[in-house]
N, C-alpha and C. Protein backbone atom coordinates (compact mmCIF):
# COMPACT_ATOMS: atom_id res chain seq x y z
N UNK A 1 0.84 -1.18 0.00
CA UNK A 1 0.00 0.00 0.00
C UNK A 1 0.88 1.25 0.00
N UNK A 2 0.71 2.13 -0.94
CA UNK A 2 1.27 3.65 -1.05
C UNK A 2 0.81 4.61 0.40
N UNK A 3 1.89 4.86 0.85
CA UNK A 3 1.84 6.14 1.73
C UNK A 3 1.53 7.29 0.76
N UNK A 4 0.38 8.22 1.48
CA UNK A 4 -0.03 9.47 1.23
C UNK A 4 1.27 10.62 1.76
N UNK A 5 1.77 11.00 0.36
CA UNK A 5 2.62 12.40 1.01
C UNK A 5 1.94 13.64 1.15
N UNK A 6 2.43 14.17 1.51
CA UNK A 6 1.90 15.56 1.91
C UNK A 6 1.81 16.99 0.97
N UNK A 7 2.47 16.68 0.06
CA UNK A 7 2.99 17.80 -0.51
C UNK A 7 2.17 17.84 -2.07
N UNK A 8 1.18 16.81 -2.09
CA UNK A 8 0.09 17.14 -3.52
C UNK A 8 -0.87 18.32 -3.31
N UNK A 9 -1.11 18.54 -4.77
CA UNK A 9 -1.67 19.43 -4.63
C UNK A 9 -3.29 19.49 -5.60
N UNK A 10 -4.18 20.19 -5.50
CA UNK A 10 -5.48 19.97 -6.26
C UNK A 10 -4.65 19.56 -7.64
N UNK A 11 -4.36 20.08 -8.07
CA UNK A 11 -4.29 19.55 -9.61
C UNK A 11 -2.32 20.11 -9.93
N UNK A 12 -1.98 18.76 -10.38
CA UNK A 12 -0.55 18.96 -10.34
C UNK A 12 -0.39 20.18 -12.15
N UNK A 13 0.95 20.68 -12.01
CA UNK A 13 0.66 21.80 -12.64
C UNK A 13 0.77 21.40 -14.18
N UNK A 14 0.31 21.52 -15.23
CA UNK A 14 0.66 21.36 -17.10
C UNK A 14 2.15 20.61 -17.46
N UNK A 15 2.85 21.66 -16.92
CA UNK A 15 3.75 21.48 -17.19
C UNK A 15 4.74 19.84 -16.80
N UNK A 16 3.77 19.63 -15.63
CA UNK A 16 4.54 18.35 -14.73
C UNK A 16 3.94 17.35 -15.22
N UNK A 17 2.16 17.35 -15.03
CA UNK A 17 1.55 16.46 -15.55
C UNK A 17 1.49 15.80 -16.91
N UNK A 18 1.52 17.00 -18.16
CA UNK A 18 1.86 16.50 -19.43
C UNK A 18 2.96 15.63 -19.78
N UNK A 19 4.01 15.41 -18.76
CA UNK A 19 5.05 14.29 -18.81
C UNK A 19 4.78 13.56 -18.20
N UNK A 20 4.09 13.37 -17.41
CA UNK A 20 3.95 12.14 -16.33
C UNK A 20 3.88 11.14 -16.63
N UNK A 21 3.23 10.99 -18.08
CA UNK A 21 3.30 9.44 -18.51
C UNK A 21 4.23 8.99 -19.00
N UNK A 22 5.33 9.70 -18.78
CA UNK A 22 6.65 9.02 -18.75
C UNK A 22 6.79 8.25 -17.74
N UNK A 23 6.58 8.39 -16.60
CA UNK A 23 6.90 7.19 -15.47
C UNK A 23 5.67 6.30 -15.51
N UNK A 24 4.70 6.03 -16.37
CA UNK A 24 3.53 5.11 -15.93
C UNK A 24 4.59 4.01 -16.44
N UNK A 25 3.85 2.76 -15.57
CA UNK A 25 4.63 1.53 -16.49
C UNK A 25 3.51 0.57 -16.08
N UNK A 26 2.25 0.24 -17.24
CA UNK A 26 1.63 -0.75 -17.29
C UNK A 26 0.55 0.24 -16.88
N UNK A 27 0.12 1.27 -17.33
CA UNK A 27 -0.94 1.77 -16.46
C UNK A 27 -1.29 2.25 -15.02
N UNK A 28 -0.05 2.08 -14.35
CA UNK A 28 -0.15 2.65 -13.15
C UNK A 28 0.04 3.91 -12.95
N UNK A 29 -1.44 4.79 -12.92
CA UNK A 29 -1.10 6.34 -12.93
C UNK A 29 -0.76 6.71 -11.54
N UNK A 30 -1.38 6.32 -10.89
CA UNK A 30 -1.69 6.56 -9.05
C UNK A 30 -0.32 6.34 -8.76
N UNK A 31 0.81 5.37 -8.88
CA UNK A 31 2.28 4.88 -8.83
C UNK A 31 2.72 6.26 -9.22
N UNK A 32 2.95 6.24 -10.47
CA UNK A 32 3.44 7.84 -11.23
C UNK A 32 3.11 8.87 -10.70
N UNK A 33 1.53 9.32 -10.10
CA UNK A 33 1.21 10.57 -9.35
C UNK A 33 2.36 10.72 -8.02
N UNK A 34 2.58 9.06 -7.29
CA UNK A 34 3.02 9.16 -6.08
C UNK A 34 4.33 9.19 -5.99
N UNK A 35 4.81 9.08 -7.55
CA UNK A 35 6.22 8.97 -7.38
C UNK A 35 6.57 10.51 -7.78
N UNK A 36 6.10 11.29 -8.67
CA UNK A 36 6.47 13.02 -8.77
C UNK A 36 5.48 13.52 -7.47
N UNK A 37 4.66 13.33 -6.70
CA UNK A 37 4.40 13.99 -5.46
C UNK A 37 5.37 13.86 -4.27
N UNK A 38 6.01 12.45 -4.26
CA UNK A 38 6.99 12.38 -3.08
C UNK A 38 8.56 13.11 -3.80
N UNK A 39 8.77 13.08 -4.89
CA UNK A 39 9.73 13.72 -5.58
C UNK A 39 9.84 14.90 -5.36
N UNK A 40 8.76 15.61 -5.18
CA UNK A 40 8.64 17.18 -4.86
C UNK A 40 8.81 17.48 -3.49
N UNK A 41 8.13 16.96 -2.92
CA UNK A 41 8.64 16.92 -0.80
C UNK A 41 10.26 16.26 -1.21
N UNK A 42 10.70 15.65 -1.15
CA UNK A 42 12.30 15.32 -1.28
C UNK A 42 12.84 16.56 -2.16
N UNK A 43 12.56 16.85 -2.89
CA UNK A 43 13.43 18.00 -3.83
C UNK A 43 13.29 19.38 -1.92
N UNK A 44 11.80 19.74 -1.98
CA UNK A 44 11.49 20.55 -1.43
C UNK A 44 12.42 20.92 0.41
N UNK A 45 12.37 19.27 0.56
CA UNK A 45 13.08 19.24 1.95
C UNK A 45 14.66 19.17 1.58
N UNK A 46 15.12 18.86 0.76
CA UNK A 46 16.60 18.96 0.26
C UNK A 46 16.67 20.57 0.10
N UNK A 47 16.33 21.33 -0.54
CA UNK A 47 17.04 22.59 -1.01
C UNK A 47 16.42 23.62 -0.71
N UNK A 48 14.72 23.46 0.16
CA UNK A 48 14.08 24.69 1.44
C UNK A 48 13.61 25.60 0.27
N UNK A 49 13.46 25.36 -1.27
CA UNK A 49 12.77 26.37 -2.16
C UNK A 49 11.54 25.64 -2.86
N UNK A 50 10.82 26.05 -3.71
CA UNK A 50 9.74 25.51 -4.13
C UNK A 50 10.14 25.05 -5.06
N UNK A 51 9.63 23.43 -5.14
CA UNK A 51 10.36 22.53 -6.23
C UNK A 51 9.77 22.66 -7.56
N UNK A 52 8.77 23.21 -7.88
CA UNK A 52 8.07 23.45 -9.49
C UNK A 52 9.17 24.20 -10.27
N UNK A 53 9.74 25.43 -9.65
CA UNK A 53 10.81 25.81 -11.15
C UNK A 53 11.85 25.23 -10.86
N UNK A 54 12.36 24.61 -10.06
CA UNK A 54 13.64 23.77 -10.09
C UNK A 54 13.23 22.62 -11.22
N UNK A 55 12.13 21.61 -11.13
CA UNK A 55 11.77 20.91 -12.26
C UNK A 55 11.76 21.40 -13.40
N UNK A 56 11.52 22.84 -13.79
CA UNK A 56 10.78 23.34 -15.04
C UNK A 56 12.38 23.15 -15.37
N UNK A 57 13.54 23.83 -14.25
CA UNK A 57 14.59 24.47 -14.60
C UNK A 57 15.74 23.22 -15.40
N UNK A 58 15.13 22.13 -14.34
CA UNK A 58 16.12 20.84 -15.09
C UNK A 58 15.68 20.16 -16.16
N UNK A 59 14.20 19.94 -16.04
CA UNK A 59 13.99 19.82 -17.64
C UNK A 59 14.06 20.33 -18.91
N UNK A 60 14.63 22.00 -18.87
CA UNK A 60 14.94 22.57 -19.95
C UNK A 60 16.73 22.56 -19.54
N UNK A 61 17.11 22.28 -18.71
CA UNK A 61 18.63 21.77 -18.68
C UNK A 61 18.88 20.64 -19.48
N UNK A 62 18.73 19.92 -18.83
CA UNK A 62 19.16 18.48 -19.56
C UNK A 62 18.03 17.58 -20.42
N UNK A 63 17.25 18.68 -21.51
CA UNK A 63 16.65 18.61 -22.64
C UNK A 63 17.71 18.64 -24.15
N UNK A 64 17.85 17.84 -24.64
CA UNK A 64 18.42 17.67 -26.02
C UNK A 64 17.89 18.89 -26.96
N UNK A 65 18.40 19.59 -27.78
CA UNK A 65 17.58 20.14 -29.10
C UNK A 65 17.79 19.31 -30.12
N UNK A 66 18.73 18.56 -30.46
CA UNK A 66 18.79 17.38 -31.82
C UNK A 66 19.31 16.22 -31.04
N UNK A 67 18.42 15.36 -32.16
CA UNK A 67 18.82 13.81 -32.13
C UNK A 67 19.44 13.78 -33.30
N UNK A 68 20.02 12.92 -33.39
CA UNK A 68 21.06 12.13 -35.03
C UNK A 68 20.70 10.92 -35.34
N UNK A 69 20.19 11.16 -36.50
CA UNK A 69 19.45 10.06 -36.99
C UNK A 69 20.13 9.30 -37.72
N UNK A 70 20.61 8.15 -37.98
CA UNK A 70 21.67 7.22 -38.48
C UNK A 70 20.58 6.32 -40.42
N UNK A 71 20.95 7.03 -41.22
CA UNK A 71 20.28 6.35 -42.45
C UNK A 71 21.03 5.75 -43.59
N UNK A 72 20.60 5.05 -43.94
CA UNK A 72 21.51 4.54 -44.71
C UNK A 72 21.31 4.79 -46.43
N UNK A 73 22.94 5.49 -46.78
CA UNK A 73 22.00 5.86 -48.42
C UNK A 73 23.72 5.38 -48.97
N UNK A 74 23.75 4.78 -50.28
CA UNK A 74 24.60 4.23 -50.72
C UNK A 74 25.11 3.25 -50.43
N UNK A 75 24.67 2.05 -49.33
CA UNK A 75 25.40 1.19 -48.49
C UNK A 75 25.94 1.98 -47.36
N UNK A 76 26.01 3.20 -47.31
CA UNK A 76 26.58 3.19 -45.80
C UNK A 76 25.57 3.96 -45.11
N UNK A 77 26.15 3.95 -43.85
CA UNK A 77 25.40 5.07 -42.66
C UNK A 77 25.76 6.37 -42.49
N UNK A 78 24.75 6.96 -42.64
CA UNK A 78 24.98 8.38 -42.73
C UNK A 78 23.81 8.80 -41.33
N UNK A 79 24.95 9.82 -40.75
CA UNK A 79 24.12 10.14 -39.40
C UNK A 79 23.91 11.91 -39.64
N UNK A 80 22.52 11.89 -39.38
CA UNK A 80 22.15 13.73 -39.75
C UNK A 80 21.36 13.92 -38.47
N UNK A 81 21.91 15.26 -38.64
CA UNK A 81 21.32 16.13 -36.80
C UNK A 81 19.76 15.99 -37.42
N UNK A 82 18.84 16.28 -36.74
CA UNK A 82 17.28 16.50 -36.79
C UNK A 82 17.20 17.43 -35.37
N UNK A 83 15.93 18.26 -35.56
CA UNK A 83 16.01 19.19 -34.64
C UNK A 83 14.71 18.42 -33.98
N UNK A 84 14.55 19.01 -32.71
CA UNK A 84 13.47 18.11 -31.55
C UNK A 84 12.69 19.29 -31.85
N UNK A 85 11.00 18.94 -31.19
CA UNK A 85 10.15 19.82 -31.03
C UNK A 85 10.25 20.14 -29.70
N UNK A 86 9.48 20.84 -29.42
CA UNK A 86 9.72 21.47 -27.52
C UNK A 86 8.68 19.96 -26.58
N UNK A 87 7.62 19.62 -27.14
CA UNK A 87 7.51 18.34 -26.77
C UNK A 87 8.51 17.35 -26.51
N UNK A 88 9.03 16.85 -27.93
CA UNK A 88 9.89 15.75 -27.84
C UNK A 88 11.63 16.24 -26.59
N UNK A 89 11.93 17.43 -27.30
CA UNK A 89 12.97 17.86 -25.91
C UNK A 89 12.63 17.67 -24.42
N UNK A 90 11.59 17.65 -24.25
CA UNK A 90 11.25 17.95 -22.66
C UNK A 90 11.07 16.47 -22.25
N UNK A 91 10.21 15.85 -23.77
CA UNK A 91 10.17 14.23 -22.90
C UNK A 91 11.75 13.42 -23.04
N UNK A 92 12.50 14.02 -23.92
CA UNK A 92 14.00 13.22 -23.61
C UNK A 92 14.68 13.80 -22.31
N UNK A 93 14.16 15.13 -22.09
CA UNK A 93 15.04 15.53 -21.15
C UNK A 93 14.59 14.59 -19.40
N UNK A 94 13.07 14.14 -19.90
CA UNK A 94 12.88 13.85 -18.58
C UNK A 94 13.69 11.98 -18.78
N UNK A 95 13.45 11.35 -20.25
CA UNK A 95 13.71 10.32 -20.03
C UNK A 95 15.60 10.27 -19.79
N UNK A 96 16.44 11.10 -19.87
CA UNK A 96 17.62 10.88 -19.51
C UNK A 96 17.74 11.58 -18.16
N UNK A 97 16.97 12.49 -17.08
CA UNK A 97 16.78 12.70 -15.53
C UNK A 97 16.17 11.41 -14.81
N UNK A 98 15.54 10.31 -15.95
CA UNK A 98 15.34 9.15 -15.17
C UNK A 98 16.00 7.91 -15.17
N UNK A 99 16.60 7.75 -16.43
CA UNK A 99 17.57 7.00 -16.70
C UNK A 99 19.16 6.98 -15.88
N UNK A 100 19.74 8.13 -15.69
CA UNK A 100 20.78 9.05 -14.69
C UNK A 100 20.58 8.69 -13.34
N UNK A 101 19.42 8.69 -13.53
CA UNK A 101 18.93 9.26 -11.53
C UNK A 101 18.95 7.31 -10.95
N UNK A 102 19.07 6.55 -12.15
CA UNK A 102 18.81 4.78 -11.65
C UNK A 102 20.37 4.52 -11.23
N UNK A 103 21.65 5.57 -11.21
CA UNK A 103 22.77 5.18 -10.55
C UNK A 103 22.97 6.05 -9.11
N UNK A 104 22.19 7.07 -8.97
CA UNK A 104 22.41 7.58 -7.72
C UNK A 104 21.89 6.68 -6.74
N UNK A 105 22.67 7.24 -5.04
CA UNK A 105 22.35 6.16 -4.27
C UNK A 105 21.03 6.62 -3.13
N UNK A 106 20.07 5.95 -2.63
CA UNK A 106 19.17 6.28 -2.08
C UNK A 106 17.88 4.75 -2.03
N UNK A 107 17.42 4.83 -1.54
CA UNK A 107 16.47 3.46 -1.31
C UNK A 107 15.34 3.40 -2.16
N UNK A 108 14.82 4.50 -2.88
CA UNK A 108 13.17 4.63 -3.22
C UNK A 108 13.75 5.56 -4.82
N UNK A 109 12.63 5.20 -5.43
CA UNK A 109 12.98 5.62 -6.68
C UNK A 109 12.83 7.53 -6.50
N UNK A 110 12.25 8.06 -5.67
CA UNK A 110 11.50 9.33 -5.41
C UNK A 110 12.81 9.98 -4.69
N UNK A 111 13.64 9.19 -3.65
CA UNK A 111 14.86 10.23 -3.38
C UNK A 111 16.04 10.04 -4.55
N UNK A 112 16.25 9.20 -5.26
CA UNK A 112 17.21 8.78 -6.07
C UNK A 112 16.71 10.06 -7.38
N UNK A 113 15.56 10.36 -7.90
CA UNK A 113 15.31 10.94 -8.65
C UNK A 113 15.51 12.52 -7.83
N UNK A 114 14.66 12.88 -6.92
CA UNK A 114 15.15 13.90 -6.29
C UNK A 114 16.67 14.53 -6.34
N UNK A 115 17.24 13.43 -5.96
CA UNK A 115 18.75 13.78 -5.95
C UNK A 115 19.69 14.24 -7.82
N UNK A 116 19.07 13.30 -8.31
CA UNK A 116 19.44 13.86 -10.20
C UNK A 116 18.88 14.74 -10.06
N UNK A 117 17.87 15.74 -9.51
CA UNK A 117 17.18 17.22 -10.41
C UNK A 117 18.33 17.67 -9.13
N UNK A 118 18.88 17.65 -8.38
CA UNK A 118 19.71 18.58 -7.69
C UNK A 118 21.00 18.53 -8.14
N UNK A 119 21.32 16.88 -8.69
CA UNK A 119 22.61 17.09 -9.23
C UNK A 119 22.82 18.24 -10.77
N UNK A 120 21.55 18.02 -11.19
CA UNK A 120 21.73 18.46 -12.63
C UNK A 120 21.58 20.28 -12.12
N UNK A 121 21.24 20.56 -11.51
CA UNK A 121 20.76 22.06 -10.80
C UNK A 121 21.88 22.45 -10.44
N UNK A 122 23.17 21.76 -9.99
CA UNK A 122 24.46 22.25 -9.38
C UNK A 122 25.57 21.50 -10.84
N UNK A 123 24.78 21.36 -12.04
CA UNK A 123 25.73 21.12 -12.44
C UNK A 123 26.96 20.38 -12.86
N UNK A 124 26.46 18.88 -11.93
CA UNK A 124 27.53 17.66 -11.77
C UNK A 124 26.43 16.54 -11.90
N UNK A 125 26.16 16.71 -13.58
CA UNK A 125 25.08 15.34 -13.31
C UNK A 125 25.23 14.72 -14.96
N UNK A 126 25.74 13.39 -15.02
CA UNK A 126 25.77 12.42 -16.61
C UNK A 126 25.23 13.05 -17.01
N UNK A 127 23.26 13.63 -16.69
CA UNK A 127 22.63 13.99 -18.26
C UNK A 127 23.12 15.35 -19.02
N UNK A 128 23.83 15.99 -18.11
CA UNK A 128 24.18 17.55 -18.76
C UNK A 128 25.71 16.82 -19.76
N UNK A 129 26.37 15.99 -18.90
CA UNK A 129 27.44 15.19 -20.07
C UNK A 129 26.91 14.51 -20.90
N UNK A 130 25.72 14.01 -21.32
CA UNK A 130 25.50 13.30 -22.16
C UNK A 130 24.63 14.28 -23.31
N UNK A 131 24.17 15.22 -22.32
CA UNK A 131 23.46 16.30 -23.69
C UNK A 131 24.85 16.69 -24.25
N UNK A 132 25.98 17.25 -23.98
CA UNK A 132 26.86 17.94 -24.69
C UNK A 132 27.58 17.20 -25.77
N UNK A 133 27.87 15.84 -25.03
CA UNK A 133 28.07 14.46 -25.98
C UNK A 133 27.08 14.56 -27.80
N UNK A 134 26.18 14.73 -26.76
CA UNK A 134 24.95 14.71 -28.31
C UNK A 134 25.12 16.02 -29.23
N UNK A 135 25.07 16.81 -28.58
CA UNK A 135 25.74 18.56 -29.01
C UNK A 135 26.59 18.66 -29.94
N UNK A 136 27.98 17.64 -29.44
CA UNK A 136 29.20 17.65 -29.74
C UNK A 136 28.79 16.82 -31.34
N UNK A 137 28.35 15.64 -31.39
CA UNK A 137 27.92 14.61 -32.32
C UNK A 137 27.13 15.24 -33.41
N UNK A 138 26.00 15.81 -33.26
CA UNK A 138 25.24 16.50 -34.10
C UNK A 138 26.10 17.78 -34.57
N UNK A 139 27.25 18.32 -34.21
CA UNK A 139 27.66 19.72 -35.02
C UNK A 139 28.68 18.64 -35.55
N UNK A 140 29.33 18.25 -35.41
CA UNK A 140 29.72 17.35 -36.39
C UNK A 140 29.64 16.90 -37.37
N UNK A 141 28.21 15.83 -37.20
CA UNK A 141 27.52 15.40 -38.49
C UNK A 141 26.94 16.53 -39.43
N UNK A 142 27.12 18.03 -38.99
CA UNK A 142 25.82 18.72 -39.62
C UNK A 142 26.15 18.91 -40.68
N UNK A 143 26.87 18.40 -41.74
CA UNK A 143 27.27 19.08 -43.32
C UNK A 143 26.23 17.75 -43.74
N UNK A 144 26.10 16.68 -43.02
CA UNK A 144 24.71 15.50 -43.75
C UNK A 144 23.74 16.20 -43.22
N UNK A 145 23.36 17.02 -42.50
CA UNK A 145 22.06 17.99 -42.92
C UNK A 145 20.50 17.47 -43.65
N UNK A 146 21.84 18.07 -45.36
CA UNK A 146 20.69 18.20 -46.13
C UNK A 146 20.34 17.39 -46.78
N UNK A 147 20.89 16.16 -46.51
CA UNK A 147 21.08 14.66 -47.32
C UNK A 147 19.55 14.12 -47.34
N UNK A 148 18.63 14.47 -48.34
CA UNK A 148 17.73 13.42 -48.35
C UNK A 148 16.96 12.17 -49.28
């Protein structure tokens, strides 16, 4: 049985909720509600400020603007930047703050994630190395561009 945290609120805000179904797995919304409601009391009791723009702030942190798309024309692979929509950025940014946050140490998936939006907030967190990685990759590839 899920413990009730304290820190929900009438209606969680657009911005939080429109991703949320990133953490459902199998339909469990109530799981997902309880895992970004206790996420927010842990963010909130870690750093004593209100955890909504710290979220807004790390998901437009460690949000991608291009993916590289790997195609193949002549027999080989050719990899071209593609630019993200503000949708698709925000849901990679959350799926690499959740992916990241599965090596920090902590007991419950809600402080382990807590702890990635603080690492990425100070700056010392894989997903900000792995966006620049991608950064780095896509200006690279960008003369395949216009290859279509």
């Amino acid at each position: 049985m899920l413990h009730k945290c304290s820190f929900r609120q009438h209606l969680t805000p657009f911005f939080i909720s429109s991703h949320l179904r990133r953490l459902i797995n199998h339909g469990k919304h109530a799981r997902a509600e309880h895992i970004v409601s206790c996420t927010l009391l842990y963010i909130h009791a870690l750093t004593h400020t209100p955890p909504l723009p710290i979220i807004r702030h790390v998901l437009i942190t460690a949000s991608l603007a291009v993916k590289c798309i790997s195609q193949k024309r002549s027999g080989k692979n050719v990899v071209r930047p593609a630019a993200l929509t503000e949708n698709q950025r925000i849901r990679a940014g959350v799926h690499v703050v959740l992916a990241t946050s599965k090596n920090k140490s902590g007991k419950t998936v809600e402080e382990r994630l807590a702890r990635e939006i603080i690492a990425v907030v100070n700056g010392d967190s894989k997903a900000i190395t792995d966006k620049e990685v991608a950064h780095k990759q896509a200006m690279v590839n960008r003369a395949n561009a216009l290859v279509k």
